[in-house]
C-alpha atoms as a PDB file:
ATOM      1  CA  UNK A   1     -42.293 -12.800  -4.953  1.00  0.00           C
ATOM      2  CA  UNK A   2     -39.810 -13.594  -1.807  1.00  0.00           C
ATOM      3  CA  UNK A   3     -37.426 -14.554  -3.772  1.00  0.00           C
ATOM      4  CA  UNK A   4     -37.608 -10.730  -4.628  1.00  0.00           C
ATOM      5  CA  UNK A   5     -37.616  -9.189  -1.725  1.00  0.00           C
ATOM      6  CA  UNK A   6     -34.877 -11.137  -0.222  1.00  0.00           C
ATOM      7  CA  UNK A   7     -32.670 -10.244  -3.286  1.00  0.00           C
ATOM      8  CA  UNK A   8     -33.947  -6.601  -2.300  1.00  0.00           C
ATOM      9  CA  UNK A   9     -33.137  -6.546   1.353  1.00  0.00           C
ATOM     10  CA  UNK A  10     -29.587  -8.537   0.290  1.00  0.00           C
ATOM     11  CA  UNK A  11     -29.121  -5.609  -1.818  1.00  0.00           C
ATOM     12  CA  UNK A  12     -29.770  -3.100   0.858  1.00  0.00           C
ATOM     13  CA  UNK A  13     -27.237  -5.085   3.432  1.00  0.00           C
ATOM     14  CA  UNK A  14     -24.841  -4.722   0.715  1.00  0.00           C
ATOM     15  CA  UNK A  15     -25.296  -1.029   0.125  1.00  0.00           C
ATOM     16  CA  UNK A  16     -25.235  -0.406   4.008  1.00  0.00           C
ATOM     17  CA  UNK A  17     -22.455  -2.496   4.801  1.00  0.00           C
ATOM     18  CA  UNK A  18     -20.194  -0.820   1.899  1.00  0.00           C
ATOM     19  CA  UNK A  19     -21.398   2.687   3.271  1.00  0.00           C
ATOM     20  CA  UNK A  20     -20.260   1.608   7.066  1.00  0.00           C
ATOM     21  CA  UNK A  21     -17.039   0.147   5.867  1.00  0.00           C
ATOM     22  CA  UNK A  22     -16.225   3.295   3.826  1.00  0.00           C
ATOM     23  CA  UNK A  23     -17.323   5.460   6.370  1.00  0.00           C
ATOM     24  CA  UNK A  24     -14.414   3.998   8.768  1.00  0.00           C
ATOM     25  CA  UNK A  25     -11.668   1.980   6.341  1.00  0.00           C
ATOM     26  CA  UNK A  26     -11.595   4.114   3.539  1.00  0.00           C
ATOM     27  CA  UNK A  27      -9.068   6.282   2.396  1.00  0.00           C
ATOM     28  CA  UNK A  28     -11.433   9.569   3.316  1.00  0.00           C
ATOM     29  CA  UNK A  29     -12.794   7.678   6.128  1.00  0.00           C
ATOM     30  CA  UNK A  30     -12.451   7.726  10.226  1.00  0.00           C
ATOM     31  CA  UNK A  31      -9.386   6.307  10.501  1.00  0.00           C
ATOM     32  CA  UNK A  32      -7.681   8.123   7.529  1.00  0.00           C
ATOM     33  CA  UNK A  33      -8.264  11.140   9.294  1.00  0.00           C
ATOM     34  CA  UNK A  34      -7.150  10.192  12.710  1.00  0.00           C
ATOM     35  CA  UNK A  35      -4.066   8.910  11.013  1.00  0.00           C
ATOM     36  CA  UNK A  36      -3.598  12.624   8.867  1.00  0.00           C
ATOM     37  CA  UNK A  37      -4.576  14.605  12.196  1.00  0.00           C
ATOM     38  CA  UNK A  38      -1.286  12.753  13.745  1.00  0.00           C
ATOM     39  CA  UNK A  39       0.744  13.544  10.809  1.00  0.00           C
ATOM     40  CA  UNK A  40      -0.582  17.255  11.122  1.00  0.00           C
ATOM     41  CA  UNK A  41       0.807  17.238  14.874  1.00  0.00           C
ATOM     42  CA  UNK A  42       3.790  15.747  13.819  1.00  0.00           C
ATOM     43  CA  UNK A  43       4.783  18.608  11.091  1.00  0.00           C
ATOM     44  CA  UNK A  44       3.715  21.248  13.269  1.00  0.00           C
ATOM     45  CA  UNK A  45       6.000  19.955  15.909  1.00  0.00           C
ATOM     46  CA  UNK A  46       8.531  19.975  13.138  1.00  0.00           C
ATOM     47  CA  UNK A  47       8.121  23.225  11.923  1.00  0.00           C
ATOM     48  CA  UNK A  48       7.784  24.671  15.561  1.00  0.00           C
ATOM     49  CA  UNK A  49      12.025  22.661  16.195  1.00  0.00           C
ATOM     50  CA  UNK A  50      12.839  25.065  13.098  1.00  0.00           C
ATOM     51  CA  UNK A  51      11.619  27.828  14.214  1.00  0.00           C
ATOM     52  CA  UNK A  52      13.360  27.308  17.086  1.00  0.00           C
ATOM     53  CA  UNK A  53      16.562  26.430  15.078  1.00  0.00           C
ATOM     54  CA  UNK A  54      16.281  29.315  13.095  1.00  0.00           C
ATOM     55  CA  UNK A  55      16.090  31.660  16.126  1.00  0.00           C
ATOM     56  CA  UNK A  56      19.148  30.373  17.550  1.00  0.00           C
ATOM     57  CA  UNK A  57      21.046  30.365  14.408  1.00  0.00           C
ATOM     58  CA  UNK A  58      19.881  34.303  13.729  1.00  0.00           C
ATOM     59  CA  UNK A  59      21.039  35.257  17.425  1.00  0.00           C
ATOM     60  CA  UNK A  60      24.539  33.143  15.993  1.00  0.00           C
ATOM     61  CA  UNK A  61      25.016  35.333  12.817  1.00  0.00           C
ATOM     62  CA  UNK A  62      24.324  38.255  14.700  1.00  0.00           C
ATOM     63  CA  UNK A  63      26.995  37.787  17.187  1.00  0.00           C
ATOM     64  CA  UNK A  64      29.378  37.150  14.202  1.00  0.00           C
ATOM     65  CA  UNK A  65      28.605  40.234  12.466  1.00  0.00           C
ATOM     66  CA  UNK A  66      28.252  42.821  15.992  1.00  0.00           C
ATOM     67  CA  UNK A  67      31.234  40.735  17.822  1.00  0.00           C
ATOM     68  CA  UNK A  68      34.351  40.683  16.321  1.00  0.00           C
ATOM     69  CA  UNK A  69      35.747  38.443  19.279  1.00  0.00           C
ATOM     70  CA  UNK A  70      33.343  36.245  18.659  1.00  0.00           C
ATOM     71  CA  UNK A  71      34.682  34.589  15.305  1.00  0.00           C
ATOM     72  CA  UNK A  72      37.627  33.997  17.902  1.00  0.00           C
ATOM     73  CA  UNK A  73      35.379  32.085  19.908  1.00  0.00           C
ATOM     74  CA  UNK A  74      33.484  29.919  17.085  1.00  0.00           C
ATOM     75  CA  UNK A  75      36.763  29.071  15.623  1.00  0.00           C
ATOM     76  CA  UNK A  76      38.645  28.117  19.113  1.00  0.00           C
ATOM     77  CA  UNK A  77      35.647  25.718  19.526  1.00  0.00           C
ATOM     78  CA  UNK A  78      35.978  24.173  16.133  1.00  0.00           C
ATOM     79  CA  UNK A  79      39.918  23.120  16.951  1.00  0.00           C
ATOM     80  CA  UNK A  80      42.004  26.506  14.937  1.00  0.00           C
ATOM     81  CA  UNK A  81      44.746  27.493  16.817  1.00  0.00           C
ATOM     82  CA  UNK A  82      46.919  30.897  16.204  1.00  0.00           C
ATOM     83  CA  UNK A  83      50.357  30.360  15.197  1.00  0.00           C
ATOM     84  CA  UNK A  84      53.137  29.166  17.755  1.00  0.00           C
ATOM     85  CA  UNK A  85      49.935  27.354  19.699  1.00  0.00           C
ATOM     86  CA  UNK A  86      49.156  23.924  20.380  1.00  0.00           C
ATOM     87  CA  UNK A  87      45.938  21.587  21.582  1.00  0.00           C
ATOM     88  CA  UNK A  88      46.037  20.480  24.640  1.00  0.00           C
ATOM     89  CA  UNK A  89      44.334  16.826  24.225  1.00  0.00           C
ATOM     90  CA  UNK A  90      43.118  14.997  27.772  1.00  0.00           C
ATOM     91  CA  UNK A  91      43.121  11.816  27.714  1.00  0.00           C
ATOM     92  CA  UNK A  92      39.554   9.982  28.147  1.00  0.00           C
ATOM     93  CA  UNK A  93      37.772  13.970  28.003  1.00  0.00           C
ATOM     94  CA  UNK A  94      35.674  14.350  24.465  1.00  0.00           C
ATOM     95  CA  UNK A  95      34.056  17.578  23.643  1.00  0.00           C
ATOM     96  CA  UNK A  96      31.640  17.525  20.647  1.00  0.00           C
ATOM     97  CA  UNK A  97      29.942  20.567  20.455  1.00  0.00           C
ATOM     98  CA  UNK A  98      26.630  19.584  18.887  1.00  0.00           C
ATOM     99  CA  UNK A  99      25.674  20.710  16.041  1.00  0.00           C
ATOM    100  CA  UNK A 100      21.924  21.730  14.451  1.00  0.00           C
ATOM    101  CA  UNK A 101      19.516  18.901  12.608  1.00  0.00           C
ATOM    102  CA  UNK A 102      17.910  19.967   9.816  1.00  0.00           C
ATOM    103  CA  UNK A 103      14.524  18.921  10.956  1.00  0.00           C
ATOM    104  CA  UNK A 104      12.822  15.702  10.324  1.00  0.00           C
ATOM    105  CA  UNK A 105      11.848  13.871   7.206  1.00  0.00           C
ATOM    106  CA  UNK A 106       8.009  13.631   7.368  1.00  0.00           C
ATOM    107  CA  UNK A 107       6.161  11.542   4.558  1.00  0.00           C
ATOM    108  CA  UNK A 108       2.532  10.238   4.675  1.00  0.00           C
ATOM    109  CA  UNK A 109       2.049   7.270   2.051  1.00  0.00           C
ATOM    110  CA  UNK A 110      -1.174   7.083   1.037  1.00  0.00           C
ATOM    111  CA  UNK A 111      -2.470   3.548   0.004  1.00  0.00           C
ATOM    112  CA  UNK A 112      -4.310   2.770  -3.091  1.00  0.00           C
ATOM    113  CA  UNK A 113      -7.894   2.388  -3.401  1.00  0.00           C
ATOM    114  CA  UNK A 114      -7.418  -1.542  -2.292  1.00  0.00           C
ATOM    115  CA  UNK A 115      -9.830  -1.307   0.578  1.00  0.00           C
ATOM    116  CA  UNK A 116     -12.368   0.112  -1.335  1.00  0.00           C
ATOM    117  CA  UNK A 117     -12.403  -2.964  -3.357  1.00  0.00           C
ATOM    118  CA  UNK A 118     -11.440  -5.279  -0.202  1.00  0.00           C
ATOM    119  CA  UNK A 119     -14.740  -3.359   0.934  1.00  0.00           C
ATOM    120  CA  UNK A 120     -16.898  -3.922  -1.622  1.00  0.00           C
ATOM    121  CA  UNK A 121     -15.785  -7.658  -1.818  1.00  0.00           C
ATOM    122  CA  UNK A 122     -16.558  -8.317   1.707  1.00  0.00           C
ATOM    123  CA  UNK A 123     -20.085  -6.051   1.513  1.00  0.00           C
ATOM    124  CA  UNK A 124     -21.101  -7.981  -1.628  1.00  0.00           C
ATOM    125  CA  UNK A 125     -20.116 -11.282   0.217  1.00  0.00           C
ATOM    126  CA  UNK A 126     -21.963 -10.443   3.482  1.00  0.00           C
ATOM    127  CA  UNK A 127     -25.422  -9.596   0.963  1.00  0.00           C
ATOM    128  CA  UNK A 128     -24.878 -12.539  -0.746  1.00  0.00           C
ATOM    129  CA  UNK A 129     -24.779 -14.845   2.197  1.00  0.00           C
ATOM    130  CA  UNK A 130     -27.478 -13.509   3.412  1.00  0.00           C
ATOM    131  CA  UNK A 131     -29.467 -14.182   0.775  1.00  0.00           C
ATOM    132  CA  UNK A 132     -28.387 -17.800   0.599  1.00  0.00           C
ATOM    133  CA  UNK A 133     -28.677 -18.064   3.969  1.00  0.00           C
ATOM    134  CA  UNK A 134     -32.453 -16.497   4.259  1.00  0.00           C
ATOM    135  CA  UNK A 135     -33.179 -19.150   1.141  1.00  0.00           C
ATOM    136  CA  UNK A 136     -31.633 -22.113   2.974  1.00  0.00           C
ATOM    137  CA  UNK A 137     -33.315 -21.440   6.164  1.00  0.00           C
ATOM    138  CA  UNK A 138     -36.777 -20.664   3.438  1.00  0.00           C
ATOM    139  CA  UNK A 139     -36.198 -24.320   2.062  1.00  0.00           C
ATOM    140  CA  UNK A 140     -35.998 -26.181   5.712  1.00  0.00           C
ATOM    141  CA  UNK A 141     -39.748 -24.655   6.749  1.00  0.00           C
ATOM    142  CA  UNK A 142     -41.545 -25.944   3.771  1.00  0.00           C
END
């Protein structure tokens, strides 16, 4: 009859400890989600760098289109010259007019279902010891 209710209580470790471990290492567990509420943060600071990027190339194109001069401008700073003109290069002076990034490439790989097997492994291992253990320790007072 102990020998029952040992395997019974081992039983119950293993279902609690498999519930505990899933509740925090599983793929829809704790951590999962802290780690997908990051990756939330991190595309909404993406999209808010496009939106920004897409203001400032609007306010561009509509220069362009309103400001004739302006296609002057754009092209001066990306080296054209009119005829009978030169550059003027200075030695050791750069300019690089920076241009606009595209955004970020944001991926979230998602792992297998490996810890819930390295989970159920360890549960099944922690009910069985106790049982041998509980049975070992049962032996010794007799």
């Amino acid at each position: 009859m102990k020998g029952r209710i040992r395997f019974i209580v081992s039983a119950y470790i293993v279902i609690i400890s498999l519930i505990i471990f899933n509740l925090f290492t599983s793929t829809d567990g704790i951590l999962s989600y802290v780690e997908l509420s990051e990756y939330k943060a991190a595309l909404e600071q993406n999209i808010s760098e496009l939106g920004s990027i897409n203001n400032s190339l609007v306010k561009d194109s509509d220069k362009l289109i309103k400001q004739p001069d302006e296609i002057k401008i754009q092209a001066r700073e990306l080296g054209w010259v009119e005829p009978r003109e030169g550059i003027i290069v200075v030695k050791g002076w750069r300019y690089d007019k920076s241009g606009y990034s595209m955004g970020r490439l944001l991926s979230r790989e998602r792992t297998g279902n490996i810890e819930n097997y390295s989970n159920l492994i360890i549960s099944v291992l922690i009910g069985l010891s106790f049982y041998i253990l509980t049975g070992f320790f049962r032996k010794q007072e007799i």
